[in-house]
PDB file of N, CA and C in Angstrom:
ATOM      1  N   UNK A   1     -15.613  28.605 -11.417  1.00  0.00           N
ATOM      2  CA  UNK A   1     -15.127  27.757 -12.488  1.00  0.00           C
ATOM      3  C   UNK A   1     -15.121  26.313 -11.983  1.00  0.00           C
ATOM      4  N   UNK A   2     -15.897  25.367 -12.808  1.00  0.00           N
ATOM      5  CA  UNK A   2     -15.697  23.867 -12.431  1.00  0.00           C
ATOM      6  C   UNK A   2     -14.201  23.427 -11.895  1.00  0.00           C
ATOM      7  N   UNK A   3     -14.134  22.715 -11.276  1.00  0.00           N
ATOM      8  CA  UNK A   3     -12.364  21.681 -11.579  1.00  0.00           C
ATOM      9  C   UNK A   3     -12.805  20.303 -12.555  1.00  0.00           C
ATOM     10  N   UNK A   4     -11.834  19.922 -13.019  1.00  0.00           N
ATOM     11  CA  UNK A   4     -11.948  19.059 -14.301  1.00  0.00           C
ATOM     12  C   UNK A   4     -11.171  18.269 -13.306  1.00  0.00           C
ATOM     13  N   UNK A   5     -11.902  16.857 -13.197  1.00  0.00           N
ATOM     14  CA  UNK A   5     -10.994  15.586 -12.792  1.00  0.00           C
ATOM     15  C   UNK A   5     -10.634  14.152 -13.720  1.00  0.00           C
ATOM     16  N   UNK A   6      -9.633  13.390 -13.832  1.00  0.00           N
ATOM     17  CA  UNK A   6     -10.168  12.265 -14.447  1.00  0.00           C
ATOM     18  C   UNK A   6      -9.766  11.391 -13.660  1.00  0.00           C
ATOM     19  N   UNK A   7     -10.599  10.457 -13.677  1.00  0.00           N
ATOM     20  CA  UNK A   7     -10.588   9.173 -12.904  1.00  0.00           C
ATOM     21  C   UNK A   7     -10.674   8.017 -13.979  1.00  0.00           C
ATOM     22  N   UNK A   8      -9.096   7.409 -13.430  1.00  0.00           N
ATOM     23  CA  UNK A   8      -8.467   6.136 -14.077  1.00  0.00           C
ATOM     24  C   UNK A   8      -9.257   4.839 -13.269  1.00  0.00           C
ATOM     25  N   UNK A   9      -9.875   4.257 -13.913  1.00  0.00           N
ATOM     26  CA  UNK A   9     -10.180   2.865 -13.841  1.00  0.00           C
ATOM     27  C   UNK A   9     -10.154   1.891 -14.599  1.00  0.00           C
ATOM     28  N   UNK A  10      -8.775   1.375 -14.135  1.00  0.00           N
ATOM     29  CA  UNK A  10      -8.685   0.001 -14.709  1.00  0.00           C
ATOM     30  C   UNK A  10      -9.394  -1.688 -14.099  1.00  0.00           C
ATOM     31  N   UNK A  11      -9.952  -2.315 -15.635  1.00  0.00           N
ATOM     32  CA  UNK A  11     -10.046  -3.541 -14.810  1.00  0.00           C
ATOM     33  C   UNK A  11      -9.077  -4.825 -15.457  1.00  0.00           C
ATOM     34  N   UNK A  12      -9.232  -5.396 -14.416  1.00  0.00           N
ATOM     35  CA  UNK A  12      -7.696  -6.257 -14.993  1.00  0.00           C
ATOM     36  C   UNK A  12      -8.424  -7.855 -14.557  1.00  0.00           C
ATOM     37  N   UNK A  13      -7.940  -8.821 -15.778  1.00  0.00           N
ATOM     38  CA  UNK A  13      -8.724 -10.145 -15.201  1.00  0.00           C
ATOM     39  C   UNK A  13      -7.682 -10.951 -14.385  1.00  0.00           C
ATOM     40  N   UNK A  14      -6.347 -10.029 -14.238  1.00  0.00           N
ATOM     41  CA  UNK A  14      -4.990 -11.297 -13.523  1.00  0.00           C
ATOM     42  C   UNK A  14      -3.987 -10.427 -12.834  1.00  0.00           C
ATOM     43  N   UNK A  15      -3.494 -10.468 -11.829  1.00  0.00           N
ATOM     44  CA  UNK A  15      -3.131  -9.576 -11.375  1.00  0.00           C
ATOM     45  C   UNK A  15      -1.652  -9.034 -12.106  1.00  0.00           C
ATOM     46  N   UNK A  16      -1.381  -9.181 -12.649  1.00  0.00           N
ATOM     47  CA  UNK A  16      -0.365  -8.296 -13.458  1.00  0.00           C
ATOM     48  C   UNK A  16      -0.387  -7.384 -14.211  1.00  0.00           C
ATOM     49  N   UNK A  17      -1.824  -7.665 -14.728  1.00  0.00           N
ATOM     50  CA  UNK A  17      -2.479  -6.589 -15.090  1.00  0.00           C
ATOM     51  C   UNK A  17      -3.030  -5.498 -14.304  1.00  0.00           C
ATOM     52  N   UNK A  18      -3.218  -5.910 -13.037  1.00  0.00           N
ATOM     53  CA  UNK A  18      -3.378  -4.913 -11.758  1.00  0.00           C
ATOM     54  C   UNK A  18      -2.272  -4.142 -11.541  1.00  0.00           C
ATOM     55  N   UNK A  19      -1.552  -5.200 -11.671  1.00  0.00           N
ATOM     56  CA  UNK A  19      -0.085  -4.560 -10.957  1.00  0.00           C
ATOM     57  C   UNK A  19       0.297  -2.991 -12.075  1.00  0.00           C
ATOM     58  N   UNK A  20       0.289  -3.410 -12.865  1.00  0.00           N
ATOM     59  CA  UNK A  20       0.585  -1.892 -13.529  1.00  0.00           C
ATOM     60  C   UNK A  20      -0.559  -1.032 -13.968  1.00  0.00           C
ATOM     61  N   UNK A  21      -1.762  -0.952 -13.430  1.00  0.00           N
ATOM     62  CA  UNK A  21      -2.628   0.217 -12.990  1.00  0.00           C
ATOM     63  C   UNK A  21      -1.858   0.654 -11.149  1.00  0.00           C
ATOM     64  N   UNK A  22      -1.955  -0.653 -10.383  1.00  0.00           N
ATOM     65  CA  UNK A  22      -1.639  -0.243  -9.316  1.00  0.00           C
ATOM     66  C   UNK A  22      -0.446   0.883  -9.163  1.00  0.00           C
ATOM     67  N   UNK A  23       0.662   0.290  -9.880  1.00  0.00           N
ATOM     68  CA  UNK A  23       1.907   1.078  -9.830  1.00  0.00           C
ATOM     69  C   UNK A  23       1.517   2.431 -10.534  1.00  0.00           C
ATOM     70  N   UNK A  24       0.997   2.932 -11.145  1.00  0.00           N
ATOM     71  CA  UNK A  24       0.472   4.008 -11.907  1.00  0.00           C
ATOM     72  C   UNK A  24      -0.477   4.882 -10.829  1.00  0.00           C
ATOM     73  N   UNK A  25      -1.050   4.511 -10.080  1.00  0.00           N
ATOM     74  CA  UNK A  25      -2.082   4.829  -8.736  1.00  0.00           C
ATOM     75  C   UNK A  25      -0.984   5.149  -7.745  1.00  0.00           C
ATOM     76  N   UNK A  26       0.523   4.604  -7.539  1.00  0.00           N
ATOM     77  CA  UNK A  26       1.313   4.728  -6.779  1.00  0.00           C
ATOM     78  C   UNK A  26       2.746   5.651  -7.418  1.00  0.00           C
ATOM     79  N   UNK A  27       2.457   6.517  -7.852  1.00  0.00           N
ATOM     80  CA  UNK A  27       3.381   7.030  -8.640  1.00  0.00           C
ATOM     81  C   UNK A  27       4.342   7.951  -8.144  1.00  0.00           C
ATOM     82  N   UNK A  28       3.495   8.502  -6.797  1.00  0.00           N
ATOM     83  CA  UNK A  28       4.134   9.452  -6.119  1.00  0.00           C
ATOM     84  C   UNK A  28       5.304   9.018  -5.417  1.00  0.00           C
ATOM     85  N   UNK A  29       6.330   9.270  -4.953  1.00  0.00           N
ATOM     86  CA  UNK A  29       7.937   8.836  -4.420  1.00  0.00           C
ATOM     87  C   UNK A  29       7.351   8.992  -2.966  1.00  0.00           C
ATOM     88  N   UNK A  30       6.529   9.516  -2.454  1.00  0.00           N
ATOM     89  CA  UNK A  30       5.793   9.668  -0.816  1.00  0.00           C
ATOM     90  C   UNK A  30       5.182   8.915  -0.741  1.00  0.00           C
ATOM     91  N   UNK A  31       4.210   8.558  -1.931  1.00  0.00           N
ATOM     92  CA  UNK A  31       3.229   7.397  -1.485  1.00  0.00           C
ATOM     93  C   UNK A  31       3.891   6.419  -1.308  1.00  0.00           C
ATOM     94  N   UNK A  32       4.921   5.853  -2.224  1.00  0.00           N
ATOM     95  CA  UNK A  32       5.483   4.644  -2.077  1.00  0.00           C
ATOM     96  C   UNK A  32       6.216   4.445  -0.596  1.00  0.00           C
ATOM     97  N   UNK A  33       6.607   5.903  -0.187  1.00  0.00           N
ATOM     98  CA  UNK A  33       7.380   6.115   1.114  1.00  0.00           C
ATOM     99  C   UNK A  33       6.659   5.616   1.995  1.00  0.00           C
ATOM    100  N   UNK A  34       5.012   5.980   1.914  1.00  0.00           N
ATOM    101  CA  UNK A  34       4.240   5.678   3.224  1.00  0.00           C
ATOM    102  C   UNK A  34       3.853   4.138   3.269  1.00  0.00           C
ATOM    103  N   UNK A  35       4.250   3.676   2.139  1.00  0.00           N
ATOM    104  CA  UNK A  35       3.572   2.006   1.779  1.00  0.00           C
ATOM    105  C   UNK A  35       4.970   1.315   2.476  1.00  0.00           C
ATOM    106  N   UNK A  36       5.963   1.727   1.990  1.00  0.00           N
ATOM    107  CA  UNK A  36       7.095   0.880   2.594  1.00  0.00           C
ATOM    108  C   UNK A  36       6.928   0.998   4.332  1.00  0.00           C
ATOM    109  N   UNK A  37       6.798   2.566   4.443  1.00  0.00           N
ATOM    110  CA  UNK A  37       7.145   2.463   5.859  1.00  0.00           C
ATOM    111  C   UNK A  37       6.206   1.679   7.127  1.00  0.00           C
ATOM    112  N   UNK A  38       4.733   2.073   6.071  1.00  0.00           N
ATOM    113  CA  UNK A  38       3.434   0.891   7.196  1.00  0.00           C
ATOM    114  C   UNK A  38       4.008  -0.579   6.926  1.00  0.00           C
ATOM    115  N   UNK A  39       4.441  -0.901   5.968  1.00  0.00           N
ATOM    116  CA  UNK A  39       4.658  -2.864   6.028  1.00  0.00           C
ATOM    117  C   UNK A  39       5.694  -2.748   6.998  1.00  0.00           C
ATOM    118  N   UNK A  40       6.877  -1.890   6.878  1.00  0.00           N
ATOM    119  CA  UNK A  40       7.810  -2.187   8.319  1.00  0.00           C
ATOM    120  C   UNK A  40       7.097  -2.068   9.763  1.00  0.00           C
ATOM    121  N   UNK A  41       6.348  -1.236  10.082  1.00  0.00           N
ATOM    122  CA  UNK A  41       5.747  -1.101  11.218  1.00  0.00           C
ATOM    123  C   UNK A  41       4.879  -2.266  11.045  1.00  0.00           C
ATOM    124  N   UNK A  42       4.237  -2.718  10.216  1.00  0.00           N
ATOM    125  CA  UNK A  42       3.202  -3.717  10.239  1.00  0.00           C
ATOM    126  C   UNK A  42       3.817  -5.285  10.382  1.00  0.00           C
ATOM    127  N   UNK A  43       5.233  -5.392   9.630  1.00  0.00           N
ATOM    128  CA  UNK A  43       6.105  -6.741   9.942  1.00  0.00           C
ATOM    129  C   UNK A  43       6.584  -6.594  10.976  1.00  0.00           C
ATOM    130  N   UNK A  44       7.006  -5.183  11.657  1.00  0.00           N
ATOM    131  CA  UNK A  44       7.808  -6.089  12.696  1.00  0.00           C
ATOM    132  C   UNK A  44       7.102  -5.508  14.203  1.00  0.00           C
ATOM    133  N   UNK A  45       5.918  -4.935  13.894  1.00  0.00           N
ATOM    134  CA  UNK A  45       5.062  -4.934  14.891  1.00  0.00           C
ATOM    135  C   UNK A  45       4.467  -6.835  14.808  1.00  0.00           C
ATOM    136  N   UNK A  46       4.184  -7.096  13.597  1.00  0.00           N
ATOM    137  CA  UNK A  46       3.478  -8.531  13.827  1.00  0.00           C
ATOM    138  C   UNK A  46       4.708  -9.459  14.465  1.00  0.00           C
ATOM    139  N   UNK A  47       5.860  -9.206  14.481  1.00  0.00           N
ATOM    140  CA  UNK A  47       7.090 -10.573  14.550  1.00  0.00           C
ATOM    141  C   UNK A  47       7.085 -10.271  16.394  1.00  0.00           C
ATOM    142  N   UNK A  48       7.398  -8.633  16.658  1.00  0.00           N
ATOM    143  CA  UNK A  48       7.585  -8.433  18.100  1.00  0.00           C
ATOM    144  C   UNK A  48       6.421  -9.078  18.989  1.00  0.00           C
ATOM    145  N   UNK A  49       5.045  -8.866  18.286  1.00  0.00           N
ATOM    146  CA  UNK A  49       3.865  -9.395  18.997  1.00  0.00           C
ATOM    147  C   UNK A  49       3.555 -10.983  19.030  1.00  0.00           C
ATOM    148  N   UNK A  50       4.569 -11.243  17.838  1.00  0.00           N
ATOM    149  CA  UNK A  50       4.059 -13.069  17.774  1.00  0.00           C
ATOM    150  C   UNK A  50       5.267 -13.383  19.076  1.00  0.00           C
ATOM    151  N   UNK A  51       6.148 -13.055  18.802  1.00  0.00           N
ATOM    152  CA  UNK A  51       7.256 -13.508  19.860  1.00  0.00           C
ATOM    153  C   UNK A  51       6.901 -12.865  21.376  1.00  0.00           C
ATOM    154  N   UNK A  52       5.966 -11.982  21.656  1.00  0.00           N
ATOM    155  CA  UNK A  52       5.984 -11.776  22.906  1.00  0.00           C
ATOM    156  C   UNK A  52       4.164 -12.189  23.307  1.00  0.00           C
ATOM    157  N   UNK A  53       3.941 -13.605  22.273  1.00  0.00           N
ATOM    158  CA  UNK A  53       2.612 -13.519  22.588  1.00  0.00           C
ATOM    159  C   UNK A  53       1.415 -12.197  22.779  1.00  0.00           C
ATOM    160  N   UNK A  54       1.541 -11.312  22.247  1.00  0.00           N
ATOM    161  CA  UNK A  54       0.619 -10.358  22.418  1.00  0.00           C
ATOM    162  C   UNK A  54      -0.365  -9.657  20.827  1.00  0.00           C
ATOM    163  N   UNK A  55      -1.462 -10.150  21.141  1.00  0.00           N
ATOM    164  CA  UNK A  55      -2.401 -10.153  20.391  1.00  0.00           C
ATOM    165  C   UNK A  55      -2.481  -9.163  19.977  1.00  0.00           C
ATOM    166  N   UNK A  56      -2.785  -7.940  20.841  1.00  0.00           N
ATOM    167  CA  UNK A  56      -3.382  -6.812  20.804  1.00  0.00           C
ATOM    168  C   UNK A  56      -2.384  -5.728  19.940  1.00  0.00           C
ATOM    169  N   UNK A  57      -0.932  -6.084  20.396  1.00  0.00           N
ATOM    170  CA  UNK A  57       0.350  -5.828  19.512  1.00  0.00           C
ATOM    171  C   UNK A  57       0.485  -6.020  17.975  1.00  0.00           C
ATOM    172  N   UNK A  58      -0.079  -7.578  17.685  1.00  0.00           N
ATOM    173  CA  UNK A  58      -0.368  -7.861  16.118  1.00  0.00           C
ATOM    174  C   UNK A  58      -1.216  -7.042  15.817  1.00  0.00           C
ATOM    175  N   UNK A  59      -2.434  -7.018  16.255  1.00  0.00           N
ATOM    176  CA  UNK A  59      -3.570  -5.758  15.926  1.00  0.00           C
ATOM    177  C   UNK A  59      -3.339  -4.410  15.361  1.00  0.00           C
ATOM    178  N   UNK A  60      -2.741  -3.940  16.575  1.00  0.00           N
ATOM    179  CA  UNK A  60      -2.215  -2.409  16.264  1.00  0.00           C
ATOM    180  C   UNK A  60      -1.276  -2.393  15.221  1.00  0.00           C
ATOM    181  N   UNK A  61      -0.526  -3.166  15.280  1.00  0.00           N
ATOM    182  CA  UNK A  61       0.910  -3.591  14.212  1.00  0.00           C
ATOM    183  C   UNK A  61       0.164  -3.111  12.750  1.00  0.00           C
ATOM    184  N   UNK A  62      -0.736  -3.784  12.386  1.00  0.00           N
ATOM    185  CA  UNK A  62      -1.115  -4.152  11.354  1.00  0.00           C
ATOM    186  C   UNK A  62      -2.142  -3.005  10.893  1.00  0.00           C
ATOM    187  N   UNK A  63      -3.174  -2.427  11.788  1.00  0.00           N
ATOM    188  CA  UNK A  63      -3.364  -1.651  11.815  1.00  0.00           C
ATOM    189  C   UNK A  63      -2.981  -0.015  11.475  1.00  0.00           C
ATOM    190  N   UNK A  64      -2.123  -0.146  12.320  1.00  0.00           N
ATOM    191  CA  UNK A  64      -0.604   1.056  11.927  1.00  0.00           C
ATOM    192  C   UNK A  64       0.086   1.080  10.271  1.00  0.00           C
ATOM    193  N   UNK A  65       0.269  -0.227  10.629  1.00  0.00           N
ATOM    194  CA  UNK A  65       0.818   0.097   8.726  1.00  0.00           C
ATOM    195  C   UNK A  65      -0.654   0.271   7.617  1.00  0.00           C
ATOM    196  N   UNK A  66      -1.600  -0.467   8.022  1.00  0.00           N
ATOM    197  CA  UNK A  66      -2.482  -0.155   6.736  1.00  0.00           C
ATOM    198  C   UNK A  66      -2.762   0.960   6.607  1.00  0.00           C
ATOM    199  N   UNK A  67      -2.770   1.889   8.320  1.00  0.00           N
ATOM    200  CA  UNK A  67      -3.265   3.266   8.211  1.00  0.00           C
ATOM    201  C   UNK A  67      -2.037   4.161   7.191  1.00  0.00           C
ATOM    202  N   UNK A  68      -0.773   4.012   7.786  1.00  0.00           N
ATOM    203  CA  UNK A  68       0.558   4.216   6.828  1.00  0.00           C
ATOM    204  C   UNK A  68       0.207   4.095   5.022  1.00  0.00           C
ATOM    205  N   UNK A  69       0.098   3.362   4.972  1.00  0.00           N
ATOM    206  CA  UNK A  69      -0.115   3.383   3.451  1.00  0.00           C
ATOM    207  C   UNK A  69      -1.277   3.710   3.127  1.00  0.00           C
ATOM    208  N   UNK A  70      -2.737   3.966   3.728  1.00  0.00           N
ATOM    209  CA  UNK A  70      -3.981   4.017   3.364  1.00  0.00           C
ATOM    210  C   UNK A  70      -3.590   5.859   3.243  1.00  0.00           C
ATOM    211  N   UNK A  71      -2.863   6.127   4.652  1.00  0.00           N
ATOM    212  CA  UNK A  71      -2.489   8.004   4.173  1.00  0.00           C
ATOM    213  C   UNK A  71      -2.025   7.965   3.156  1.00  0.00           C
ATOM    214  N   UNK A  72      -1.389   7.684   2.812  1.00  0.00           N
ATOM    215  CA  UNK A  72      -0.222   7.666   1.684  1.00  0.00           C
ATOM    216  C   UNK A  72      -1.526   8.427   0.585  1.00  0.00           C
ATOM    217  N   UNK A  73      -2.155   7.405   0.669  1.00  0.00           N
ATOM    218  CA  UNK A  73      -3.352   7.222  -0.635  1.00  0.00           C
ATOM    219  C   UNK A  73      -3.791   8.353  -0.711  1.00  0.00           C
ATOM    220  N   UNK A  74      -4.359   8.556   0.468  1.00  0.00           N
ATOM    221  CA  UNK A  74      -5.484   9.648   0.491  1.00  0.00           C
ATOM    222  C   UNK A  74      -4.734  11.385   0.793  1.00  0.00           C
ATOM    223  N   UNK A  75      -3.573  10.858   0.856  1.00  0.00           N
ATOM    224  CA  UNK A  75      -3.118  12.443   1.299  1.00  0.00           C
ATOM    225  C   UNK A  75      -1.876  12.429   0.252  1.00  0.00           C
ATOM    226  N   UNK A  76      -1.284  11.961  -0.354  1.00  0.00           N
ATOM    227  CA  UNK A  76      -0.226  12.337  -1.437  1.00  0.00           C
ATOM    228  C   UNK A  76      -1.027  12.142  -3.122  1.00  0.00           C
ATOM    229  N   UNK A  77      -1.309  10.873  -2.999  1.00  0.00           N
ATOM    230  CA  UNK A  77      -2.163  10.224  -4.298  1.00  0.00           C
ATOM    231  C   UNK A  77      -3.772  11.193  -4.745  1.00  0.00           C
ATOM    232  N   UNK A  78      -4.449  11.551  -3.388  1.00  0.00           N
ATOM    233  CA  UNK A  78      -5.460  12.284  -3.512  1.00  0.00           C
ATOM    234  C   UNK A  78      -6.444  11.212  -4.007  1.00  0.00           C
ATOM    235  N   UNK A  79      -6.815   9.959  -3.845  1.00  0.00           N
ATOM    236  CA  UNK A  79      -7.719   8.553  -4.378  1.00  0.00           C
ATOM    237  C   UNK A  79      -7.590   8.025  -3.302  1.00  0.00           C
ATOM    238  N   UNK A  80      -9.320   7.039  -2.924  1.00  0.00           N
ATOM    239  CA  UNK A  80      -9.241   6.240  -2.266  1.00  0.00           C
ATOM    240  C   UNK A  80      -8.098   4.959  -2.092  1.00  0.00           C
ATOM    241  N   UNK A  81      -7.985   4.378  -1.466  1.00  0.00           N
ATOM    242  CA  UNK A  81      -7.179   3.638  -0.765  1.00  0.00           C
ATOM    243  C   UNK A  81      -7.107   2.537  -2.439  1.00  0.00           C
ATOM    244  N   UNK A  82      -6.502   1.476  -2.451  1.00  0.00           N
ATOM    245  CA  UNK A  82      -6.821   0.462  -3.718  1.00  0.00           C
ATOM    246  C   UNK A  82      -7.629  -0.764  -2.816  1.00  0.00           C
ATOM    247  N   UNK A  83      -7.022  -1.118  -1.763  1.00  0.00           N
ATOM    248  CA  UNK A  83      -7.843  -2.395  -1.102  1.00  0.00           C
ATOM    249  C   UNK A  83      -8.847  -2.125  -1.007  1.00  0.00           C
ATOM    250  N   UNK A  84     -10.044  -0.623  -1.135  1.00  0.00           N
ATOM    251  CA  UNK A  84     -10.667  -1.058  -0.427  1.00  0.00           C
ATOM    252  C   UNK A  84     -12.164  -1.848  -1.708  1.00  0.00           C
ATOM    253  N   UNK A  85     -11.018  -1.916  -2.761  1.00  0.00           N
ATOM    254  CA  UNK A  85     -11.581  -2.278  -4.175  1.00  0.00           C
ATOM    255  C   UNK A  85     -11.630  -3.311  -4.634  1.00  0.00           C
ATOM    256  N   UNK A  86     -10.369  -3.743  -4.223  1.00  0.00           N
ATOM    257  CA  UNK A  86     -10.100  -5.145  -4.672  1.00  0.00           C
ATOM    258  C   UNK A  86      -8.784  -5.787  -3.811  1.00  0.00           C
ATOM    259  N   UNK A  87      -8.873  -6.246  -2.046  1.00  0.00           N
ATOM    260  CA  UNK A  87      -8.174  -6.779  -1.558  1.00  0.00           C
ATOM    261  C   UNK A  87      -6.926  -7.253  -1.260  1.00  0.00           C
ATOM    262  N   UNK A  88      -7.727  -8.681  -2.475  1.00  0.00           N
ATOM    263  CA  UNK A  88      -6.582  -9.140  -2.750  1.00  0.00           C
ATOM    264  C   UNK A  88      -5.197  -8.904  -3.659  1.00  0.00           C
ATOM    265  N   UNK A  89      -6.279  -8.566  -4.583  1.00  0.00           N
ATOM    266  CA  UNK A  89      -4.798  -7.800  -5.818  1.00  0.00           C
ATOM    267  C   UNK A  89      -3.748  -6.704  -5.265  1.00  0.00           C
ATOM    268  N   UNK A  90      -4.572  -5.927  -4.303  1.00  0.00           N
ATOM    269  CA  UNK A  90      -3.839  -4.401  -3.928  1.00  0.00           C
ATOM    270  C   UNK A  90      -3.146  -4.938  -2.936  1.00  0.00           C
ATOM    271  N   UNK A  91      -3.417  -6.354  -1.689  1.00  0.00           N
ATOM    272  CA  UNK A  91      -2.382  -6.839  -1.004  1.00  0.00           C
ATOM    273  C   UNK A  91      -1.221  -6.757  -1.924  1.00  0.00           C
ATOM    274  N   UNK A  92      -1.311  -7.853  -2.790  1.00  0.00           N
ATOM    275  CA  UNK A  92      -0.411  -8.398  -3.668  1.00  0.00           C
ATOM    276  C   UNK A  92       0.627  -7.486  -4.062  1.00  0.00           C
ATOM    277  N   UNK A  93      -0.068  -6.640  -4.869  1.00  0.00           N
ATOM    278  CA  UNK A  93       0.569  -5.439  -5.704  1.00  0.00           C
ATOM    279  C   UNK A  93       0.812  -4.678  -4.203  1.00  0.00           C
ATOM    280  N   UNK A  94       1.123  -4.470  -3.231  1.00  0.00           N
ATOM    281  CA  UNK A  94       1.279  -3.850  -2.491  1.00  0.00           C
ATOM    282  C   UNK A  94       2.860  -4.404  -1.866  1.00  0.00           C
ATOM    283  N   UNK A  95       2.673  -5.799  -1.457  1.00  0.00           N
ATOM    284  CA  UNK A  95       4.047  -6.764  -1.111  1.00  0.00           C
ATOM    285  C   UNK A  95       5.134  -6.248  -2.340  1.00  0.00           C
ATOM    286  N   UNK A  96       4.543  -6.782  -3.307  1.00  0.00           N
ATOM    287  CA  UNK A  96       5.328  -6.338  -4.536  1.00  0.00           C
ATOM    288  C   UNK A  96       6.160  -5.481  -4.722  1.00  0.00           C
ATOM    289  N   UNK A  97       5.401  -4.219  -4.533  1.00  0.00           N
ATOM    290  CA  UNK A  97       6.273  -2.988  -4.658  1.00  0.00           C
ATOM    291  C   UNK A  97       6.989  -2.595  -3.962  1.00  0.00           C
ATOM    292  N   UNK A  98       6.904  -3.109  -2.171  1.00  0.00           N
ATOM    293  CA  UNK A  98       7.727  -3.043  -1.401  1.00  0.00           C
ATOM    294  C   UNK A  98       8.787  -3.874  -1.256  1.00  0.00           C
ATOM    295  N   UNK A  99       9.297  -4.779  -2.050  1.00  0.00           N
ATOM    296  CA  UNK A  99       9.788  -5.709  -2.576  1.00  0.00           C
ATOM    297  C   UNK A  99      10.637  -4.994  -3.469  1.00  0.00           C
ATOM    298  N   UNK A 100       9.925  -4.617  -4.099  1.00  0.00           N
ATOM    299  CA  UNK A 100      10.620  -3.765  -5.367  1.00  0.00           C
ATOM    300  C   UNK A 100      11.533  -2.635  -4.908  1.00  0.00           C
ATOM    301  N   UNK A 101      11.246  -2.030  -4.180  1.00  0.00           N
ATOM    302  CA  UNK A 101      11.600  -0.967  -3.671  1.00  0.00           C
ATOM    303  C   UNK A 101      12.812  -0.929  -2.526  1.00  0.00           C
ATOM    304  N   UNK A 102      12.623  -2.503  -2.026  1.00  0.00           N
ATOM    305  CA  UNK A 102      13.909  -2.647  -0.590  1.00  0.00           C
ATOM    306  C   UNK A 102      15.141  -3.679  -2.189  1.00  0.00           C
ATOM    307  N   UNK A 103      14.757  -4.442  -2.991  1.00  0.00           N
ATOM    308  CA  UNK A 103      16.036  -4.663  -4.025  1.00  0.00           C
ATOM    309  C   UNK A 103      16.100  -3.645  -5.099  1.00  0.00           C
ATOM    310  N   UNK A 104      15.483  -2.249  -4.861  1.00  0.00           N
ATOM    311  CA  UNK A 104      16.155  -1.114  -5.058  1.00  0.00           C
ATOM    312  C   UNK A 104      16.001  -1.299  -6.702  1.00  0.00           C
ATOM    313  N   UNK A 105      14.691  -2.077  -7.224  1.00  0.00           N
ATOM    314  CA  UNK A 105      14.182  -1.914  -8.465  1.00  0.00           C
ATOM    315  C   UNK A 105      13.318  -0.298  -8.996  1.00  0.00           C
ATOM    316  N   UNK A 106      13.108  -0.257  -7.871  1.00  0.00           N
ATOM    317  CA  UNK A 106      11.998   1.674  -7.382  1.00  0.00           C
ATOM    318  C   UNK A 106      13.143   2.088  -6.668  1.00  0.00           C
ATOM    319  N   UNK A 107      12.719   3.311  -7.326  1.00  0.00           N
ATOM    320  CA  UNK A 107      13.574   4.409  -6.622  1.00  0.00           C
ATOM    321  C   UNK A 107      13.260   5.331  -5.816  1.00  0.00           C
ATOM    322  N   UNK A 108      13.032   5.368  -4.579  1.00  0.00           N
ATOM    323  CA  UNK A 108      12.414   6.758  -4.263  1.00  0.00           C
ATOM    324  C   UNK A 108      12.716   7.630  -4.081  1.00  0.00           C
TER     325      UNK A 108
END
């Protein structure tokens, strides 16, 4: 028997209009879990590495969290990643929601 999929694609000309496809792509209470938890590893891997001069520290930092939220994507959401579509918007919409989520506008 086939599996039946549908695939949501939105295009948006401003990012607010991103922002609520994005949040709709992020719906799961895990995904959002794994997005919050890579920007913490990713901020304060970047703050520990700027303050102890170490490059290679920002790297991994940053690294670590995109991988954090890129799982998120691919292992709760079951869809590619959003950045790897459109950058800048999915940065954006990405700050955002973690934003949203630490003044406890999202609930997880």
């Amino acid at each position: 028997m086939p599996q039946i999929t549908a695939k949501l694609e939105i295009k948006a000309s401003n990012h607010k209009e991103y922002h609520v496809g994005y949040m709709f792509r992020h719906s799961k209470p895990w995904t959002r879990r794994m997005h919050l938890i890579g920007t913490v590893v990713a901020v304060g891997g970047v703050v520990a590495g700027g303050a102890t001069q170490n490059p290679i520290a920002v790297g991994g930092a940053v690294a670590g969290g995109v991988a954090l939220a890129a799982a998120g994507d691919l292992i709760v959401e079951r869809q590619n990643p959003s950045f790897l579509k459109n950058p800048i918007y999915a940065t954006m919409s990405h700050f955002k929601m973690c934003w949203q989520i630490v003044k406890g506008d999202i609930k997880l």
